[in-house]
C-alpha atoms as a PDB file:
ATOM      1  CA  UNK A   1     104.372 111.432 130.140  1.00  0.00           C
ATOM      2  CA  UNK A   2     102.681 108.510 128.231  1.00  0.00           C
ATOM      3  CA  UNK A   3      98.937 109.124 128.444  1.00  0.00           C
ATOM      4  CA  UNK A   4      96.923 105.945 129.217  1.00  0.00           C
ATOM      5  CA  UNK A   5      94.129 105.608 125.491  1.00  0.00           C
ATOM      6  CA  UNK A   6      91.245 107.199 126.003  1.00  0.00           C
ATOM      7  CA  UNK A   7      87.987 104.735 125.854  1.00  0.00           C
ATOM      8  CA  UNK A   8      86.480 104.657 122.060  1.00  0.00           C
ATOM      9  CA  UNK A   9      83.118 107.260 122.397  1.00  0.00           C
ATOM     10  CA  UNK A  10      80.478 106.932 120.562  1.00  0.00           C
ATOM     11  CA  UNK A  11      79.040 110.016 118.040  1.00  0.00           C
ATOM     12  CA  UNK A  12      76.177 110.878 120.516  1.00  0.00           C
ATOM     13  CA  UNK A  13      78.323 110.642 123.734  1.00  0.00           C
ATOM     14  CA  UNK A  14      81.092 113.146 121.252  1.00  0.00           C
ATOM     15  CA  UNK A  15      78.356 115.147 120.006  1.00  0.00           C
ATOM     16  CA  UNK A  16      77.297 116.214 123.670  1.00  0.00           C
ATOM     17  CA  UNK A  17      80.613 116.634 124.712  1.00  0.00           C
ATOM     18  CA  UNK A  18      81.001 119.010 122.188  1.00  0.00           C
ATOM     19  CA  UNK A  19      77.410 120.492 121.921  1.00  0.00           C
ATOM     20  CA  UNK A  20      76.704 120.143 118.527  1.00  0.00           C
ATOM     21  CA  UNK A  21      73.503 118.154 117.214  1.00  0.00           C
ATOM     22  CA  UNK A  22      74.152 114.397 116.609  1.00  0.00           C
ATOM     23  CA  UNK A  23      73.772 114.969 112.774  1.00  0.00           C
ATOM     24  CA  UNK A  24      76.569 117.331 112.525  1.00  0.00           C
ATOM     25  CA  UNK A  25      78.730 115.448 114.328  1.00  0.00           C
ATOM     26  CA  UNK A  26      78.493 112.310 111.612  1.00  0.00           C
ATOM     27  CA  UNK A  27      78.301 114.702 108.452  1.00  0.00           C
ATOM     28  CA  UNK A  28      81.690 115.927 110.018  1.00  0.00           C
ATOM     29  CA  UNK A  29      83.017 112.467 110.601  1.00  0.00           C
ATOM     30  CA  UNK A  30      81.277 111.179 107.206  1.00  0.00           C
ATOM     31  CA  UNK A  31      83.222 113.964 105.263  1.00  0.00           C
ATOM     32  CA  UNK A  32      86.433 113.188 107.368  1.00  0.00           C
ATOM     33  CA  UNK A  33      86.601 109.878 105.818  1.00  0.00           C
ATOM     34  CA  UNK A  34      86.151 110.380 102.194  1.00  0.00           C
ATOM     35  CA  UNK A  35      88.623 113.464 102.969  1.00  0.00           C
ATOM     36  CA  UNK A  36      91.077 110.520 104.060  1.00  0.00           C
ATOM     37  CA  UNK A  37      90.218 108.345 101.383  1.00  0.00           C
ATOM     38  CA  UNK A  38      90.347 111.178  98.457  1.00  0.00           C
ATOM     39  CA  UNK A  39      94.219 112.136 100.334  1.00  0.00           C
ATOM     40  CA  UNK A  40      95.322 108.258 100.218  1.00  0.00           C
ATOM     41  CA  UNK A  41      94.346 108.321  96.443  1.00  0.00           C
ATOM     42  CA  UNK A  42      96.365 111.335  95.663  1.00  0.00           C
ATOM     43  CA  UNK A  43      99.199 110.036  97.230  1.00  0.00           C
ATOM     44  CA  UNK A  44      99.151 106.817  95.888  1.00  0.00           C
ATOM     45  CA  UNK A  45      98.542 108.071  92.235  1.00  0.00           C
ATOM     46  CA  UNK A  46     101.473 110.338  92.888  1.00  0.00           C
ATOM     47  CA  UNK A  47     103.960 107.984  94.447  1.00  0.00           C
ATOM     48  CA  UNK A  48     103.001 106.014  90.985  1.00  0.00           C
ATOM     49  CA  UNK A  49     104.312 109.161  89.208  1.00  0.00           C
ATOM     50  CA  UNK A  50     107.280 109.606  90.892  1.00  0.00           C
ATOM     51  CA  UNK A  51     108.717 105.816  90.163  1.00  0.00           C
ATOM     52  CA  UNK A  52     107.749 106.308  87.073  1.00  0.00           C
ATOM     53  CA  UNK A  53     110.251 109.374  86.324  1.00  0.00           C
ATOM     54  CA  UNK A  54     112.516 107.986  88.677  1.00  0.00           C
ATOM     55  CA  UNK A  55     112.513 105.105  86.359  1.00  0.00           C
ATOM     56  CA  UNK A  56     112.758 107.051  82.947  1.00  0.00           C
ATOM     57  CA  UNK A  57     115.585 109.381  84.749  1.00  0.00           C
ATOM     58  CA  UNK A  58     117.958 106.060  85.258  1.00  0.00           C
ATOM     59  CA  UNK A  59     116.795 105.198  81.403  1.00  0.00           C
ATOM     60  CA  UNK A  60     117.705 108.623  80.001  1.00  0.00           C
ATOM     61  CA  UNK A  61     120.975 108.346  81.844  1.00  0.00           C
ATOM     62  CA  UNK A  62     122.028 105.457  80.659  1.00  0.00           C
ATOM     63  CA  UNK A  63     120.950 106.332  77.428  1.00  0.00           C
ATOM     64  CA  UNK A  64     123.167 109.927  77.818  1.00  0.00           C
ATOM     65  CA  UNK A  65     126.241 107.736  78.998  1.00  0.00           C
ATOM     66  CA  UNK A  66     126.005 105.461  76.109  1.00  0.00           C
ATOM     67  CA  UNK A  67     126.106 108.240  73.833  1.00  0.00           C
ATOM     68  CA  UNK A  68     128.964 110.564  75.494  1.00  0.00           C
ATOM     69  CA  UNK A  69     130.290 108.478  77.503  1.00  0.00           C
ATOM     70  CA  UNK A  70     130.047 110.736  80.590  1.00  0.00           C
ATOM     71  CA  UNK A  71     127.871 109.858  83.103  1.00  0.00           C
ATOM     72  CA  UNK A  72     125.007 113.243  83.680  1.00  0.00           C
ATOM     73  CA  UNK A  73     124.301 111.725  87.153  1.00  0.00           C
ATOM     74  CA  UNK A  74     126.152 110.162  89.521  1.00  0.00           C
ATOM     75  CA  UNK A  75     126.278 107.199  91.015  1.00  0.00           C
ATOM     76  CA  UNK A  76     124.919 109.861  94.655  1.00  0.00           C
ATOM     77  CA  UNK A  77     122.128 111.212  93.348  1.00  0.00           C
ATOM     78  CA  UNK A  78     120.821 108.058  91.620  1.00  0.00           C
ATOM     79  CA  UNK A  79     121.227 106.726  95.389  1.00  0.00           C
ATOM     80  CA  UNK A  80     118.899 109.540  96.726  1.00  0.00           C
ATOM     81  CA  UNK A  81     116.382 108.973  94.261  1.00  0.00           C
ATOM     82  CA  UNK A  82     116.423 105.581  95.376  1.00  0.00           C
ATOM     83  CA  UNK A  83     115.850 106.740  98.929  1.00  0.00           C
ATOM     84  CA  UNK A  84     113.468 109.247  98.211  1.00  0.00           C
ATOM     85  CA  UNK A  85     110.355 107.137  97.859  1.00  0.00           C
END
């Protein structure tokens, strides 16, 4: 079922293949990239978020437990943020 890779093709040899002027074909590709590169900065900058209210949600429970003495989240869920990321 495993497909042997295809050979790499060039933009002209894809932009015949496909029918579409060579131009098109690299705007296409050109804008695919900085797509790519504008998703891998979201997610980065949002993976940053996430630690850092996974961090102040362990800070504000500790804080909570020192004060009541319960504990608002247990010792589970603080494992699944963990896992989360």
């Amino acid at each position: 079922m495993n497909n042997p890779p295809l050979p790499p093709l060039t933009q002209r040899e894809m932009s015949r293949r496909m029918g579409i002027s060579l131009g098109k074909l690299n705007y296409c590709v050109t804008e695919l990239a900085r797509k790519a590169r504008l998703t891998l900065s979201f997610l980065k900058r949002k993976v940053r978020e996430y630690e850092e209210i996974k961090k102040q949600i362990r800070e504000l429970s500790v804080e909570i437990e020192g004060k009541e003495g319960e504990d608002i989240f247990s010792e589970e869920v603080l494992e699944a943020l963990d896992g989360v990321s």
